[in-house]
N, C-alpha and C. Protein backbone atom coordinates (compact mmCIF):
# COMPACT_ATOMS: atom_id res chain seq x y z
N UNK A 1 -68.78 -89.46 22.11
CA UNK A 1 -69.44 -88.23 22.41
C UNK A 1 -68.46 -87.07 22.22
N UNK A 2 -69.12 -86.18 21.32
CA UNK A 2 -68.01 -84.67 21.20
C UNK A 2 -68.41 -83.50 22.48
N UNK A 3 -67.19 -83.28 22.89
CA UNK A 3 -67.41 -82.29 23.71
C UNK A 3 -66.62 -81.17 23.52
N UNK A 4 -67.13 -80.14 23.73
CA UNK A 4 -65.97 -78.99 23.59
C UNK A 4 -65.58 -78.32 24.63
N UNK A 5 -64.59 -77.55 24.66
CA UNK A 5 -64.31 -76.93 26.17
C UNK A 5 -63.26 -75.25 25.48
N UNK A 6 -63.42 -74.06 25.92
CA UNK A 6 -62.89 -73.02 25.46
C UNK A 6 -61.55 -73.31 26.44
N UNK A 7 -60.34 -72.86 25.80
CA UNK A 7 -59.23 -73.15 26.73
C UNK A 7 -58.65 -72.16 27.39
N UNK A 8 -58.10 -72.04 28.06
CA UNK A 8 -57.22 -70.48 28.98
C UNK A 8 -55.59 -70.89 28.61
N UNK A 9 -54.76 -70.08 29.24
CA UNK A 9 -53.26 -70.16 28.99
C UNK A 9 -52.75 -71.39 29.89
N UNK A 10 -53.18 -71.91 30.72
CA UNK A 10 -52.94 -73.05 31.63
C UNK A 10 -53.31 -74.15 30.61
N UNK A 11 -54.05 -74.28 29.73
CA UNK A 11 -54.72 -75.24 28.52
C UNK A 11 -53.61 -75.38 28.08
N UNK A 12 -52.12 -74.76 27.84
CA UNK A 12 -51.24 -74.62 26.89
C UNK A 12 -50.47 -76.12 26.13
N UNK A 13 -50.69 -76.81 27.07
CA UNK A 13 -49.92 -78.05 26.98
C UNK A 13 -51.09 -78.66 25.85
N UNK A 14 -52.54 -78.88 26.26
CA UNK A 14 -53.14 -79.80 25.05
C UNK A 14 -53.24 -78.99 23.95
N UNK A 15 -53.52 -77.69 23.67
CA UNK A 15 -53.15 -76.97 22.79
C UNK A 15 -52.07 -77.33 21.98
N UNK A 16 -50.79 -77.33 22.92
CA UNK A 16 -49.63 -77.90 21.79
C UNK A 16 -49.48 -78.99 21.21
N UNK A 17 -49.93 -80.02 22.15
CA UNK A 17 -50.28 -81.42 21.00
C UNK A 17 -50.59 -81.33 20.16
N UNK A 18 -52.24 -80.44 20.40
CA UNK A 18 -52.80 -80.66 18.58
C UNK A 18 -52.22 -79.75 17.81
N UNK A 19 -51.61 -78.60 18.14
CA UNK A 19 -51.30 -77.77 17.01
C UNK A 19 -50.25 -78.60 16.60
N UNK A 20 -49.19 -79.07 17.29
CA UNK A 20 -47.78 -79.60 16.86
C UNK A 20 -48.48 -81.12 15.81
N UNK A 21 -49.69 -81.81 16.13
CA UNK A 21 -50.31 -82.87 15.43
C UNK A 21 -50.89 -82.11 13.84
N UNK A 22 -51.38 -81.11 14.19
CA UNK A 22 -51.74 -80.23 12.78
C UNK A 22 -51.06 -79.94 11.97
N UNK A 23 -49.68 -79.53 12.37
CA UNK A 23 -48.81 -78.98 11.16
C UNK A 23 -47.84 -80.44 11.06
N UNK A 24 -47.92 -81.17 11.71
CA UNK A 24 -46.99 -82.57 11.24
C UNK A 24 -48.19 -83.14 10.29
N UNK A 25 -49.24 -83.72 10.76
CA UNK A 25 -50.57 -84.47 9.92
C UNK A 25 -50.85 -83.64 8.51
N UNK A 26 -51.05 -82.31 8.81
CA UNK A 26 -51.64 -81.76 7.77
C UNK A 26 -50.74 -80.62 7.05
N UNK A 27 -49.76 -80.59 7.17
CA UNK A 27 -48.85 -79.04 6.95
C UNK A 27 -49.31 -78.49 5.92
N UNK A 28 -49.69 -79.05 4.74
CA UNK A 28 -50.51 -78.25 3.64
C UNK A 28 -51.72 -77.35 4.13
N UNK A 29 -51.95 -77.76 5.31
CA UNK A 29 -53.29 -76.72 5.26
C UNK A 29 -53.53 -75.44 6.10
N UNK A 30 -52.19 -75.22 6.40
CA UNK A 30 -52.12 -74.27 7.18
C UNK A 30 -50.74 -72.92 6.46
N UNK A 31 -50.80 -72.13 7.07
CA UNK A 31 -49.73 -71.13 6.76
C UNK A 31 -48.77 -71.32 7.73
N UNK A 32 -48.67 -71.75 8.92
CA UNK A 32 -47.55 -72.05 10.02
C UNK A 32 -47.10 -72.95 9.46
N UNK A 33 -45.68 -73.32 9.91
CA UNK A 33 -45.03 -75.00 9.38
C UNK A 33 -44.90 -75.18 11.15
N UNK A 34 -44.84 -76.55 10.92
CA UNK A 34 -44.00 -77.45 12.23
C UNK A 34 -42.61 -76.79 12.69
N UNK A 35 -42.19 -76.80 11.73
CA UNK A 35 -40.30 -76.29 12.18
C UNK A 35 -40.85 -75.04 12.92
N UNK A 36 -41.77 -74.08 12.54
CA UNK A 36 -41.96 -72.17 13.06
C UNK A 36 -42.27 -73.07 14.44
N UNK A 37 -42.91 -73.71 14.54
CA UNK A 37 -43.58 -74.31 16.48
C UNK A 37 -42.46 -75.31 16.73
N UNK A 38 -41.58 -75.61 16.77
CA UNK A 38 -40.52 -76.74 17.09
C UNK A 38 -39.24 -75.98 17.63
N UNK A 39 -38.67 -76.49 18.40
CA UNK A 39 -37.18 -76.18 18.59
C UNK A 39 -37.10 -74.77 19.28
N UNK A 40 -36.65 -73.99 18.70
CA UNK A 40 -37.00 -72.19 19.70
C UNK A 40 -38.13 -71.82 20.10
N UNK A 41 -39.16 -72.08 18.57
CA UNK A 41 -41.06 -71.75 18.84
C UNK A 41 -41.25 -72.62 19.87
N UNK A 42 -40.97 -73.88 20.33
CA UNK A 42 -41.84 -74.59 20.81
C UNK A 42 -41.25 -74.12 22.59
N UNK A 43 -42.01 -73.26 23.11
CA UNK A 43 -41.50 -72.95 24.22
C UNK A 43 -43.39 -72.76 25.23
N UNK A 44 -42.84 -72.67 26.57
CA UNK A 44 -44.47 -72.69 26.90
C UNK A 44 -44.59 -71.07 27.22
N UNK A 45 -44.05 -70.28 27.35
CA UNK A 45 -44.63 -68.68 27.18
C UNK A 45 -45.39 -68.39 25.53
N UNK A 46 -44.51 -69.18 24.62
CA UNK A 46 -45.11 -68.69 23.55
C UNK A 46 -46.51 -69.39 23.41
N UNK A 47 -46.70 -70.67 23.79
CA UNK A 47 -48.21 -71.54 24.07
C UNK A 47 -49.45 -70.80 24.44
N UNK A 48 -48.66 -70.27 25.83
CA UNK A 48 -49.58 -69.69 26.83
C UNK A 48 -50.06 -68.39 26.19
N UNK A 49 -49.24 -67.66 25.42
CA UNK A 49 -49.27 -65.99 24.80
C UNK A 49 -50.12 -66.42 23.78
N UNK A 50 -50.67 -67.59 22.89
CA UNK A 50 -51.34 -67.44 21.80
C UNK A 50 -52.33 -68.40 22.29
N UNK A 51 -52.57 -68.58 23.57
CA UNK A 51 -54.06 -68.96 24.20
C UNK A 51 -54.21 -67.72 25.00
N UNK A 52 -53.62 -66.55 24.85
CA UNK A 52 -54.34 -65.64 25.74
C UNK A 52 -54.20 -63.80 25.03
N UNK A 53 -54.02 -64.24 23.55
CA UNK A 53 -54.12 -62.98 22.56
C UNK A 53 -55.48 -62.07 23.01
N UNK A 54 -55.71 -61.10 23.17
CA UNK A 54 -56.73 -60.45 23.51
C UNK A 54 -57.79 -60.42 22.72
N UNK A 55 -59.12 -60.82 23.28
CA UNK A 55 -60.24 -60.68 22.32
C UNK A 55 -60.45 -61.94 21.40
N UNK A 56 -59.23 -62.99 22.15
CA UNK A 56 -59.66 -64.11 20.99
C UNK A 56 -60.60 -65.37 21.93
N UNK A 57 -60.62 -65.99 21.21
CA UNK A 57 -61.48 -67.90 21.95
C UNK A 57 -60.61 -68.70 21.50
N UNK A 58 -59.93 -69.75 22.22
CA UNK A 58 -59.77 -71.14 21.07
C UNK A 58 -60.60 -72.52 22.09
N UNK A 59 -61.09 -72.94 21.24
CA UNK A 59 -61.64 -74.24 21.18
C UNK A 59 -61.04 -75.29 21.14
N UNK A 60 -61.12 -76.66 22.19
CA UNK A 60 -60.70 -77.46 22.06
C UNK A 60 -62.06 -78.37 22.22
N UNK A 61 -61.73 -79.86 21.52
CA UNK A 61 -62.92 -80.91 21.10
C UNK A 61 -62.25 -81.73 21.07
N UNK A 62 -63.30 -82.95 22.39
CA UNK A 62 -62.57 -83.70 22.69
C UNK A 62 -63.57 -84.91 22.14
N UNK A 63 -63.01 -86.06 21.73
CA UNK A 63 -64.09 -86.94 20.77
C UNK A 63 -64.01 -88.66 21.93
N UNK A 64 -65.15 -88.61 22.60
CA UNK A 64 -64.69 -90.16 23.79
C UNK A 64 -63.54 -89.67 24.64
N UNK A 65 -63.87 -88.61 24.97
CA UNK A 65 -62.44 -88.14 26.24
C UNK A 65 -61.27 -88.33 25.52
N UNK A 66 -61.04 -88.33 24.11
CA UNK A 66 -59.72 -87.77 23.74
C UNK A 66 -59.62 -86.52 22.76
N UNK A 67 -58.60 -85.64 22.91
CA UNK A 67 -58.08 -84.34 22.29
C UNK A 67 -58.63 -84.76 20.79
N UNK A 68 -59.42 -84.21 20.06
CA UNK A 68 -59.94 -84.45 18.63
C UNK A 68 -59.26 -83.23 18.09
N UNK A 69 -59.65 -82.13 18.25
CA UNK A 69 -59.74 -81.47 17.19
C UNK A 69 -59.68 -79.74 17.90
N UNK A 70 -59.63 -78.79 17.42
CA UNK A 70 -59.22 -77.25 17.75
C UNK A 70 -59.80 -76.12 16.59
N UNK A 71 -60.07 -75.53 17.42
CA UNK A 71 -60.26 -74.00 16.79
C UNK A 71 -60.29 -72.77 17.20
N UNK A 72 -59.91 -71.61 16.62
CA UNK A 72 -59.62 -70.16 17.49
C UNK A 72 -60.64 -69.28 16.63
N UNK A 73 -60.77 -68.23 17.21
CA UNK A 73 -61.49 -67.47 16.41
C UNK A 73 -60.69 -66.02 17.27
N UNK A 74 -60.34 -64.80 16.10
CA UNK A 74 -59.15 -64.27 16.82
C UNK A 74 -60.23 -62.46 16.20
N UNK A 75 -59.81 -61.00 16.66
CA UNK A 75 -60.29 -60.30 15.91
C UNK A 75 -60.11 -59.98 14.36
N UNK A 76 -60.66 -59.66 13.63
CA UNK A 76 -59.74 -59.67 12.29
C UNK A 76 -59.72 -58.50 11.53
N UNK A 77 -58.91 -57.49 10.58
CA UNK A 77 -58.26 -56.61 10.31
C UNK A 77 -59.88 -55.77 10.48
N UNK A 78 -60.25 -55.96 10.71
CA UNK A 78 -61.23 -54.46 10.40
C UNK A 78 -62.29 -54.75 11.77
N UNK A 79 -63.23 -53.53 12.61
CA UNK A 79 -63.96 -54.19 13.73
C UNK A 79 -65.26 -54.59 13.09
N UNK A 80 -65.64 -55.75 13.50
CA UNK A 80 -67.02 -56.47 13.60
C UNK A 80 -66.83 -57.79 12.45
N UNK A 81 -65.19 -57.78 12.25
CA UNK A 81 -64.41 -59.10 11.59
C UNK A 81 -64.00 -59.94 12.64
N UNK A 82 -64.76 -61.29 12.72
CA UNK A 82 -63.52 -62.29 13.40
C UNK A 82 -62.98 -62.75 12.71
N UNK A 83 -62.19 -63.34 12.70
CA UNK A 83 -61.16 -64.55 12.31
C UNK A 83 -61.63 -65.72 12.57
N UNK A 84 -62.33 -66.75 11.89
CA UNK A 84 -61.66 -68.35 12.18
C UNK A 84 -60.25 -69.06 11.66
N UNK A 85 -59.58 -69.37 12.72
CA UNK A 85 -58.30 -70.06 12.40
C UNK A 85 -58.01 -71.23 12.97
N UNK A 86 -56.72 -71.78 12.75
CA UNK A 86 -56.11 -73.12 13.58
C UNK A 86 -56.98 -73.65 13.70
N UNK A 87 -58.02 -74.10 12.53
CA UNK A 87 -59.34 -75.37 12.45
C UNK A 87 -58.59 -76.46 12.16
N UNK A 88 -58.93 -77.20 12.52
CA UNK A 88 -58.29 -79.07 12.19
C UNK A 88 -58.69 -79.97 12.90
N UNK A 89 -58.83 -81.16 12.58
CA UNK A 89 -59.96 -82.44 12.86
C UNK A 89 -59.09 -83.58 13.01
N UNK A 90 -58.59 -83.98 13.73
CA UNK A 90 -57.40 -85.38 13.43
C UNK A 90 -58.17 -86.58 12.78
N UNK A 91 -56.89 -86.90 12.05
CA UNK A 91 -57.78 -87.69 10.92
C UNK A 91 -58.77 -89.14 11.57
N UNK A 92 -58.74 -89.28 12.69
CA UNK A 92 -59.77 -90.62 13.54
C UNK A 92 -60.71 -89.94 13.79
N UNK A 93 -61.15 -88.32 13.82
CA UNK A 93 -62.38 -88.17 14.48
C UNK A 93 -62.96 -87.28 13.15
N UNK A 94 -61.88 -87.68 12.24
CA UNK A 94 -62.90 -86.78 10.85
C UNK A 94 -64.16 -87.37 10.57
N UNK A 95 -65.67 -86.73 9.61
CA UNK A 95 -66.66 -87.21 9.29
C UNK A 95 -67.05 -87.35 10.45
N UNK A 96 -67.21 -87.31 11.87
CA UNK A 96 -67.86 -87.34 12.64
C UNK A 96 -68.59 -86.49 13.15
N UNK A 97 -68.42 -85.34 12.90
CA UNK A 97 -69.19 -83.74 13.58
C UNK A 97 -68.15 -83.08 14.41
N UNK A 98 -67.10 -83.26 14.39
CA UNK A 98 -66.75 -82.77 15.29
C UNK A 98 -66.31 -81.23 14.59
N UNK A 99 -65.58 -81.54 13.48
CA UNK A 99 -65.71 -80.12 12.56
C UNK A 99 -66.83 -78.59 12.77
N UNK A 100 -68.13 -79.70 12.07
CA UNK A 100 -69.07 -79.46 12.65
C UNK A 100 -69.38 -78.57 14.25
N UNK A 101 -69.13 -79.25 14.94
CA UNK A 101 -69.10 -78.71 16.63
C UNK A 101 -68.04 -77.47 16.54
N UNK A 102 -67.04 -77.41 16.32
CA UNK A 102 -65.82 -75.88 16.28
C UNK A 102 -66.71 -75.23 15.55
N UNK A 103 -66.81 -75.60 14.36
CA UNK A 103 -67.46 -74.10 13.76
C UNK A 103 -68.59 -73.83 14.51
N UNK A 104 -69.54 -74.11 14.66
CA UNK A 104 -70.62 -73.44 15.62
C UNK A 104 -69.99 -73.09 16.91
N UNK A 105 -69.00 -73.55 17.82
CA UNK A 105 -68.80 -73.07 18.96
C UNK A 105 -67.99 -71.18 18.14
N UNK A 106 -67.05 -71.53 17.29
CA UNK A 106 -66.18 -70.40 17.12
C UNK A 106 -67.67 -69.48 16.72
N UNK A 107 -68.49 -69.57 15.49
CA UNK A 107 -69.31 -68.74 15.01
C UNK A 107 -70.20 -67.86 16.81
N UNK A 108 -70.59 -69.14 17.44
CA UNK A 108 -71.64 -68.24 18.25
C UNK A 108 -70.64 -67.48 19.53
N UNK A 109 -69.68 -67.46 19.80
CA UNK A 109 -68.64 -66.74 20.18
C UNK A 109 -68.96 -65.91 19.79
N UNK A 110 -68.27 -65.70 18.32
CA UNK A 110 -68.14 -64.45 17.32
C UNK A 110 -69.66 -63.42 17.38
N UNK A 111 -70.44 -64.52 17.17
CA UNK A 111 -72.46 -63.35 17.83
C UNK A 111 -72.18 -62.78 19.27
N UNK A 112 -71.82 -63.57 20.29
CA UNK A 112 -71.43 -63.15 21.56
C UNK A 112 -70.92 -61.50 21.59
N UNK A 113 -69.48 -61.62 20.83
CA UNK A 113 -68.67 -60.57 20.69
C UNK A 113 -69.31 -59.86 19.77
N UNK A 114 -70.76 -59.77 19.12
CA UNK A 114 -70.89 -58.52 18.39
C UNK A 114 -70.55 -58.78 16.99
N UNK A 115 -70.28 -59.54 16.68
CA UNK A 115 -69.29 -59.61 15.31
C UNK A 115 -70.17 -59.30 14.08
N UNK A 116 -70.19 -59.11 13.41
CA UNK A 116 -70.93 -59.29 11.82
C UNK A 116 -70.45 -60.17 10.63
N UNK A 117 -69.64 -60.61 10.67
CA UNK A 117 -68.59 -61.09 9.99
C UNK A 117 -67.91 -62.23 10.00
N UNK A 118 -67.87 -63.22 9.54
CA UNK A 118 -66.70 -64.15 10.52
C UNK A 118 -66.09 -65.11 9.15
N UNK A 119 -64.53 -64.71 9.13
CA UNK A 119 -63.81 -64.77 8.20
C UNK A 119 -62.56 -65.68 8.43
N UNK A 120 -62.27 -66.60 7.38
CA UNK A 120 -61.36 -67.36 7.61
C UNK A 120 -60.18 -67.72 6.10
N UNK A 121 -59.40 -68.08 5.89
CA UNK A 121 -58.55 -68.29 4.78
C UNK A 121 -58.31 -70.00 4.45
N UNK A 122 -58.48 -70.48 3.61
CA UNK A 122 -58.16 -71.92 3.14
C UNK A 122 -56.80 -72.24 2.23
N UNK A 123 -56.24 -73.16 2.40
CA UNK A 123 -55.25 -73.26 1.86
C UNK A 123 -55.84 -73.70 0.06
N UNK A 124 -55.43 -73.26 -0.42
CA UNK A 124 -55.72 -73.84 -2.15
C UNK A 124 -55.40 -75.32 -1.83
N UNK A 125 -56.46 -76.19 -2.91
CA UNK A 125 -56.34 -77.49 -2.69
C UNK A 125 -57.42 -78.38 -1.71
N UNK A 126 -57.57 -77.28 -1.16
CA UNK A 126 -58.51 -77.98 0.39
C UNK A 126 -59.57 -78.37 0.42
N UNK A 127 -59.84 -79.49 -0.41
CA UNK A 127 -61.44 -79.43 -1.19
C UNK A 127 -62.06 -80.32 0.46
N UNK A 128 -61.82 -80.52 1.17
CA UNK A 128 -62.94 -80.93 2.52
C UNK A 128 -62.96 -79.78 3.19
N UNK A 129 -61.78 -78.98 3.46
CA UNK A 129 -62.13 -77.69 4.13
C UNK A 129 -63.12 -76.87 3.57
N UNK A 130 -63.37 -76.60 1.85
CA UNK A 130 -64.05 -75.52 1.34
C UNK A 130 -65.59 -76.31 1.63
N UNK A 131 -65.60 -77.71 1.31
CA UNK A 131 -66.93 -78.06 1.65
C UNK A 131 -67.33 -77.95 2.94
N UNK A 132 -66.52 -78.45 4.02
CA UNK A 132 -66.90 -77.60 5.29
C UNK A 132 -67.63 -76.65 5.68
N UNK A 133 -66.84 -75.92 5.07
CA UNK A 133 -67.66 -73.94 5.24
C UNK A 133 -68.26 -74.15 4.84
N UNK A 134 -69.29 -74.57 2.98
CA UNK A 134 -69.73 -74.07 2.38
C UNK A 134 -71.03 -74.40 3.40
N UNK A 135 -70.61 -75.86 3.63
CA UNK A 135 -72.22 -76.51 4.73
C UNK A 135 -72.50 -75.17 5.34
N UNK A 136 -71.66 -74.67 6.00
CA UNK A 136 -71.84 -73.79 7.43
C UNK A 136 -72.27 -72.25 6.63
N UNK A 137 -72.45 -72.23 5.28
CA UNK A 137 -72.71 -71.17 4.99
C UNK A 137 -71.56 -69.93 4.33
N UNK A 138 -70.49 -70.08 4.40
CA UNK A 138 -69.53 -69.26 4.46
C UNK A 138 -68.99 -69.64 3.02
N UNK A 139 -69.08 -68.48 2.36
CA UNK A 139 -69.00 -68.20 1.08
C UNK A 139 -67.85 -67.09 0.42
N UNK A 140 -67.45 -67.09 -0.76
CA UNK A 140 -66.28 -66.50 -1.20
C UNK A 140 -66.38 -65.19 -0.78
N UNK A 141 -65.36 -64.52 -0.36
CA UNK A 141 -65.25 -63.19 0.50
C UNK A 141 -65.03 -62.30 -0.98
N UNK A 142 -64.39 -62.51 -1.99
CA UNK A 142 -63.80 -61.89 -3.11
C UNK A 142 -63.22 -60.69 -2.49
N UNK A 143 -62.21 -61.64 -1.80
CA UNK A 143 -60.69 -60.66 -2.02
C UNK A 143 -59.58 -61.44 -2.06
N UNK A 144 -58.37 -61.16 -2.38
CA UNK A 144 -57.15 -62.18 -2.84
C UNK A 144 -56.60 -62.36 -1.13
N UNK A 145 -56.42 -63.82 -0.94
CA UNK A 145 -55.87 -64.31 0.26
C UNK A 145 -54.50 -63.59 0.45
N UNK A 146 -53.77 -64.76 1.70
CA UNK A 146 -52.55 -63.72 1.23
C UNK A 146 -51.30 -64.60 0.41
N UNK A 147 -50.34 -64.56 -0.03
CA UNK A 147 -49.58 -64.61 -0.66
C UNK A 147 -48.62 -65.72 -0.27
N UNK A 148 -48.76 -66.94 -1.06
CA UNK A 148 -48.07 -68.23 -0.21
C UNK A 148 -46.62 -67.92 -0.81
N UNK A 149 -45.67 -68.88 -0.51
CA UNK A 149 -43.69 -68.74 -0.75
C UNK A 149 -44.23 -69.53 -2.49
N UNK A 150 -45.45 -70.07 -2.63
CA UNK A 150 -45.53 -70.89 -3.93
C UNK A 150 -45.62 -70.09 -5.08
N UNK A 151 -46.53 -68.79 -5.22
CA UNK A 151 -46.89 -68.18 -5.56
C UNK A 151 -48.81 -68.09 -5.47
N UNK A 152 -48.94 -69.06 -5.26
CA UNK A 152 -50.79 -69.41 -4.99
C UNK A 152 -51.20 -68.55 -3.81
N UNK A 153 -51.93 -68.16 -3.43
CA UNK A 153 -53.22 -67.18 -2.66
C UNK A 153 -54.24 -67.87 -1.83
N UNK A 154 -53.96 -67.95 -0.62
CA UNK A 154 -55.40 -68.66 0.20
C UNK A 154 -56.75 -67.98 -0.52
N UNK A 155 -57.52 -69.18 0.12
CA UNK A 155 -59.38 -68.49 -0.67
C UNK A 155 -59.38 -68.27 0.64
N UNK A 156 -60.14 -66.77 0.37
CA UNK A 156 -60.67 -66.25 1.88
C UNK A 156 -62.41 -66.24 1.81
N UNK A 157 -62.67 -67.19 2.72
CA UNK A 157 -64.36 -67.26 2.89
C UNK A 157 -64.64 -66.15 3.91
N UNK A 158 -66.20 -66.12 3.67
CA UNK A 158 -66.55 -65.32 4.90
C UNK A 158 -68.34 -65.32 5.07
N UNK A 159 -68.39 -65.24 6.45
CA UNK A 159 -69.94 -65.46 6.46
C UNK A 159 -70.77 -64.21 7.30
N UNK A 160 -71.99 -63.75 7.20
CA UNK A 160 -72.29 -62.60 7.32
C UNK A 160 -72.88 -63.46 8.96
N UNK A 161 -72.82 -62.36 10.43
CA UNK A 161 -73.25 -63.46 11.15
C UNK A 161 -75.18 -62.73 11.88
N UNK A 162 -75.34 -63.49 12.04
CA UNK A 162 -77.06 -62.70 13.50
C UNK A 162 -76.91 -61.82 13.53
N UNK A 163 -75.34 -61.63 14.10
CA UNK A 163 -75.43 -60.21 15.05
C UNK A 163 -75.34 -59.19 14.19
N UNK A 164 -75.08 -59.20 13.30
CA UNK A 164 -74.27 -58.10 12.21
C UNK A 164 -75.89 -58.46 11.24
């Protein structure tokens, strides 16, 4: 059974599992590395400060009472933009819905807050992530992501929401 639960700054500790499980499991699919959260990053003020950024949600999903999977949805450069970010599915509870379950919890947040918009970046390559979205609706934003150390460009999706 998937369950989800929105987390507070006291959440900080399962938060760091999965993020620290995300960028070890998946480091391609994100713009953070492991090393940026390890060693100096990995401290619990900095945990607690990015479960309690203003105006944001993060999502945690738990699959049979264990930590599955995460997602945030943060404001994003312009108002009535959210952000979806820090999406990831550990690879035992992938194909199950649980994907599925974050994006609808982050999206109806984002209606909550008013949003019109709700925008996220993919790493090039990410062919389960782009199918992801596409299910959920969220389609090419046509504008250039931002600028990896490779020279390649995240695809930035984006989906128009209710509220907007």
């Amino acid at each position: 059974m998937i369950e989800l639960r929105v987390l507070a700054a006291d959440d900080w500790a399962v938060w760091r599992e999965l993020r620290l499980a995300s960028l070890a499991e998946d480091p391609h699919a994100f713009g953070a590395t492991l090393a940026q959260w390890q060693g100096e990053g990995d401290r619990e003020e900095r945990w607690r400060a990015r479960l309690s950024l203003p105006g944001s949600c993060s999502v945690l999903a738990t699959l049979d009472g264990e930590p599955a999977g995460m997602a945030g949805g943060v404001p994003g450069p312009e108002d009535g933009v959210i952000e979806l970010i820090s999406m990831w599915v550990g690879k035992g509870a992938r194909g199950r819905g649980v994907g599925d379950r974050l994006i609808r919890a982050v999206e109806e947040w984002a209606v909550r807050e008013g949003a019109e918009v709700l925008e996220l970046a993919v790493m090039p390559g990410n062919a389960h992530a782009l199918a992801l979205y596409g299910r959920h609706g969220f389609t090419d934003a046509g504008q250039a992501g931002e600028l990896l150390p490779d020279g390649r460009r995240t695809h930035v999706m984006a989906k128009r929401l209710a509220s907007g």
